[in-house]
Protein backbone atom coordinates (compact mmCIF):
# COMPACT_ATOMS: atom_id res chain seq x y z
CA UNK A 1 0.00 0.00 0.00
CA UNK A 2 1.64 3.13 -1.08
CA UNK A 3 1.77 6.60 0.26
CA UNK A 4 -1.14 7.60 -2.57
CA UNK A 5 -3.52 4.76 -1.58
CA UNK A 6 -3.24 5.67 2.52
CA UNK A 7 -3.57 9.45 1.73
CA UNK A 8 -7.21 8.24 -0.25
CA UNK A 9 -8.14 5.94 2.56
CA UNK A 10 -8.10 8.61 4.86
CA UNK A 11 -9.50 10.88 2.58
CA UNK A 12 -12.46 8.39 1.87
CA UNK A 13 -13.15 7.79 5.77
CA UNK A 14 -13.84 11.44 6.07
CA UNK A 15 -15.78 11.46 3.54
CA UNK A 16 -17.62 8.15 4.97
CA UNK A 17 -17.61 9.97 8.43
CA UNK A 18 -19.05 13.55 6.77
CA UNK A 19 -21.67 11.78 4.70
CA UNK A 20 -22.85 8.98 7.42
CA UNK A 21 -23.17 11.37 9.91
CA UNK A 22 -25.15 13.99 7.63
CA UNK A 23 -27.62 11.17 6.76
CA UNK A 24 -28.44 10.09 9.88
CA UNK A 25 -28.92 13.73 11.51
CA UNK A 26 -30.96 14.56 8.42
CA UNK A 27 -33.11 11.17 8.93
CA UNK A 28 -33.96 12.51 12.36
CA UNK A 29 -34.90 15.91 11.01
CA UNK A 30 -36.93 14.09 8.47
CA UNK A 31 -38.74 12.29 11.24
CA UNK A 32 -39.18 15.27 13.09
CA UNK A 33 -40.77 17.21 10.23
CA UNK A 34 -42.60 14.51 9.40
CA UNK A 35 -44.09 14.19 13.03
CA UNK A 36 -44.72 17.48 13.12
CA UNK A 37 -46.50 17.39 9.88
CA UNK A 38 -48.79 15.46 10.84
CA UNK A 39 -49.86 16.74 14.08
CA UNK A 40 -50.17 20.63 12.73
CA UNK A 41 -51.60 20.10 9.79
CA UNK A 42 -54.20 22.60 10.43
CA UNK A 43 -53.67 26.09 10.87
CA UNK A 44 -56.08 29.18 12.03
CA UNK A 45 -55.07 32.64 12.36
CA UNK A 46 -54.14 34.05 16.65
CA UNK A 47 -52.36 37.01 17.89
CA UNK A 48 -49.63 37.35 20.29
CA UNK A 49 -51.19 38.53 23.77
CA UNK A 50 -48.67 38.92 25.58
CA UNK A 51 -44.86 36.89 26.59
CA UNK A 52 -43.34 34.95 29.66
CA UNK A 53 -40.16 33.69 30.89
CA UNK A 54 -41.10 30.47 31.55
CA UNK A 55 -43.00 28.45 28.82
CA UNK A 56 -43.30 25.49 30.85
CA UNK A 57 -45.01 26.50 33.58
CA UNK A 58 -47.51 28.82 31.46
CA UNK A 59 -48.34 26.12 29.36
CA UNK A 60 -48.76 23.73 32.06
CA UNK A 61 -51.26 26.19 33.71
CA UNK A 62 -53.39 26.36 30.96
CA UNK A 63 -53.51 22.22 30.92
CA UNK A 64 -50.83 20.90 29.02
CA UNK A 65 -49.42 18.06 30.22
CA UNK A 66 -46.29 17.35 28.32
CA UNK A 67 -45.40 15.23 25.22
CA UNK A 68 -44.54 11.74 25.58
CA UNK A 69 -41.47 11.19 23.45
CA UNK A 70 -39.25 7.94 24.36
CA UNK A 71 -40.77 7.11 27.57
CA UNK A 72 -40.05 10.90 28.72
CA UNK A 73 -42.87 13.72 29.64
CA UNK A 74 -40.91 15.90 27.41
CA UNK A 75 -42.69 19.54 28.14
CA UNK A 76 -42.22 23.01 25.76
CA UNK A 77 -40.28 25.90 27.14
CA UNK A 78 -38.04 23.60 29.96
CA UNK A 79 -35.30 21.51 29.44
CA UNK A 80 -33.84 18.17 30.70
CA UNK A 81 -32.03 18.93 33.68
CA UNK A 82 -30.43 15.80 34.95
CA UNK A 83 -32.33 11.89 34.06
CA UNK A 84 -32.64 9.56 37.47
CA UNK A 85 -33.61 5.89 37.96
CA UNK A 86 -37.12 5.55 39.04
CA UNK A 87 -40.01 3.23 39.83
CA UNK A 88 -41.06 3.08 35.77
CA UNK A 89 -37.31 3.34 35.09
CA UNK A 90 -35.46 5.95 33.38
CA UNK A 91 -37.66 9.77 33.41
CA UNK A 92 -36.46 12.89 32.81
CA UNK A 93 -36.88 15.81 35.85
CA UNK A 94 -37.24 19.54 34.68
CA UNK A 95 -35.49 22.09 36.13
CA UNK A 96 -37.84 25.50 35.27
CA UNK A 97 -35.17 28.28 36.49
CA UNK A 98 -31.62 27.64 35.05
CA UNK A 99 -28.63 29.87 35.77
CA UNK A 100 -27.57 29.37 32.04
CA UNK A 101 -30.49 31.07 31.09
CA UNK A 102 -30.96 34.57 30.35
CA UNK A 103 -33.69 36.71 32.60
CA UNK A 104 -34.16 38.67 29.37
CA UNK A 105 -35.52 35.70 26.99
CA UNK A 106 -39.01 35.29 26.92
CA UNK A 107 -41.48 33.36 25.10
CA UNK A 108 -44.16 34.34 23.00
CA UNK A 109 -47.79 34.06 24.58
CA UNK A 110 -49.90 33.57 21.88
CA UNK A 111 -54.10 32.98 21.68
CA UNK A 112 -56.04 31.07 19.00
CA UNK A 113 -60.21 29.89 18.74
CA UNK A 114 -60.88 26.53 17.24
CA UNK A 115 -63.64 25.47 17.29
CA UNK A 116 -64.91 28.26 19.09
CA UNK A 117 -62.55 27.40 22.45
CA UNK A 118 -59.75 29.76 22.50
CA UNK A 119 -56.50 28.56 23.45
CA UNK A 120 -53.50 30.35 25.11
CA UNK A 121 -49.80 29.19 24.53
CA UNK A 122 -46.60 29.99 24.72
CA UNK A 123 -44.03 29.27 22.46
CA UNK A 124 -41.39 26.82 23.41
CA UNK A 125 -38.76 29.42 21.21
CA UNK A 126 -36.85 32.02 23.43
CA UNK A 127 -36.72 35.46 21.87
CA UNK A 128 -34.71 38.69 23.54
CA UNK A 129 -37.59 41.07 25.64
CA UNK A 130 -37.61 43.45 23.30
CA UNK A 131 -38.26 41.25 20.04
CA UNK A 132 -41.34 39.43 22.15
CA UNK A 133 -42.46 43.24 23.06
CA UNK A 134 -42.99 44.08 19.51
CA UNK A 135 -44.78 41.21 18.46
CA UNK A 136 -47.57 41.77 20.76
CA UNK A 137 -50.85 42.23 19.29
CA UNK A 138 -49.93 41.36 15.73
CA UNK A 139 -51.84 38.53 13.94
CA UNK A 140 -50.31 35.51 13.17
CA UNK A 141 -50.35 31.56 11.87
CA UNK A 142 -51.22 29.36 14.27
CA UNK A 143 -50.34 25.55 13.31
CA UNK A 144 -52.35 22.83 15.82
CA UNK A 145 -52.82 19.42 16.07
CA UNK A 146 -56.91 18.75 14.93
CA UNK A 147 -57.08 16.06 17.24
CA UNK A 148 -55.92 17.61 20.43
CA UNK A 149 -56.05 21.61 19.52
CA UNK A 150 -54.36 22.28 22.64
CA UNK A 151 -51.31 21.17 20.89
CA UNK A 152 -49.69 24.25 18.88
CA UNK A 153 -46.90 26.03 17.45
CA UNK A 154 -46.19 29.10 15.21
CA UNK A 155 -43.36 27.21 13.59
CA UNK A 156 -45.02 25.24 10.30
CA UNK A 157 -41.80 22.85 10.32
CA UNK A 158 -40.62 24.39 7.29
CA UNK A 159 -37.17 24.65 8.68
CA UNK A 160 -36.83 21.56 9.64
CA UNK A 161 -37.74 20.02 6.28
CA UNK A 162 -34.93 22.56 4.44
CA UNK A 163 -32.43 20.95 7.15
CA UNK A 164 -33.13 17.34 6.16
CA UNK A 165 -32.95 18.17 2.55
CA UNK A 166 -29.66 19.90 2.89
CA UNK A 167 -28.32 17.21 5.38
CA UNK A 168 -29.08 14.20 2.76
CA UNK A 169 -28.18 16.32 -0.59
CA UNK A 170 -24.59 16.82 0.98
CA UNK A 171 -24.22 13.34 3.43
CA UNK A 172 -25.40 10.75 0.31
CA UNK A 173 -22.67 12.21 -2.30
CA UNK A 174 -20.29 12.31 0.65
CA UNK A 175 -21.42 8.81 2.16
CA UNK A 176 -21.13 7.10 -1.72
CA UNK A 177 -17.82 9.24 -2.35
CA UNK A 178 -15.82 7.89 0.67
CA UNK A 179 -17.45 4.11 -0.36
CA UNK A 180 -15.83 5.11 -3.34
CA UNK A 181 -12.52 5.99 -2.37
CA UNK A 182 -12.56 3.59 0.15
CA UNK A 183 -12.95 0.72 -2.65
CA UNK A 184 -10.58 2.55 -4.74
CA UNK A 185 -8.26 2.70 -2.23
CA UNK A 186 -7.92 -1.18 -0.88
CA UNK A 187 -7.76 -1.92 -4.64
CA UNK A 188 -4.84 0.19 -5.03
């Protein structure tokens, strides 16, 4: 094996590395937009009403219990502070204040009627005070779940359908281009 066909092999396992790993993060975006697809795939127009520093606890107020993803009560607006062994094995506990987290983020409050029930969220995305102060009272989309309208977002999921497609158009050519070379290069 000479110095040409090592230089290609680990040319071709970056490559294999670059494309594998775009793949698979752009098959979990794809599964992502997907799910999210299909539980907002109706839409109504709301307004902002007003913002709050802690999603979590808003949204639980106004009934929300959380999302079950994995096994874990996953809820909008908090994040996973530390996991711990319990009775139904392996759960998630929520921290709601955080030191890492700015006192000037806030989430949008926003209000929707389906149905005739109007609905109050908050948005699980942290914006800086005064973006979230600005927004209040404008009119805007409103994506929700038909079965459970409680369930909402202002995000479509359009961004996470450009990331898959951008994830798979650059991981596949990389993934087959270090198969490729890798081929090439054990032949050599």
């Amino acid at each position: 094996m000479g110095v040409s066909s090592i230089a290609l092999l680990i040319v071709s396992i970056v490559f294999l590395s670059i494309g594998f790993a775009a793949v698979l993060v752009g098959i979990i975006f794809l599964l992502i937009s997907k799910n999210l697809a299909s539980k907002t795939s109706h839409n109504v127009i709301g307004k902002i009403t007003d913002m709050t520093w802690n999603a979590a606890e808003f949204n639980e107020a106004q009934g929300d219990k959380g999302v079950e993803i994995g096994g874990m009560n996953v809820k909008v607006g908090s994040r996973p502070a530390r996991f711990e062994i319990g009775e139904t094995g392996i759960g998630v506990n929520t921290i709601r204040t955080t030191t890492s987290t700015p006192r000037n983020m806030f989430h949008k409050v926003f209000e929707y009627t389906v149905d005739g029930v109007t609905y109050k969220r908050a948005e699980g995305v942290r914006y800086n005070k005064g973006a979230v102060e600005k927004c209040i009272g404008k009119e805007v989309t409103v994506y929700y779940d038909a079965k459970n309208p409680m369930r909402a977002s202002l995000s479509s999921g359009k961004g996470y359908k450009i990331t898959y497609l951008i994830l798979l158009i650059v991981g596949i050519p990389s993934l087959l281009g270090g198969i490729t070379g890798l081929i090439a290069s054990l032949i050599m």
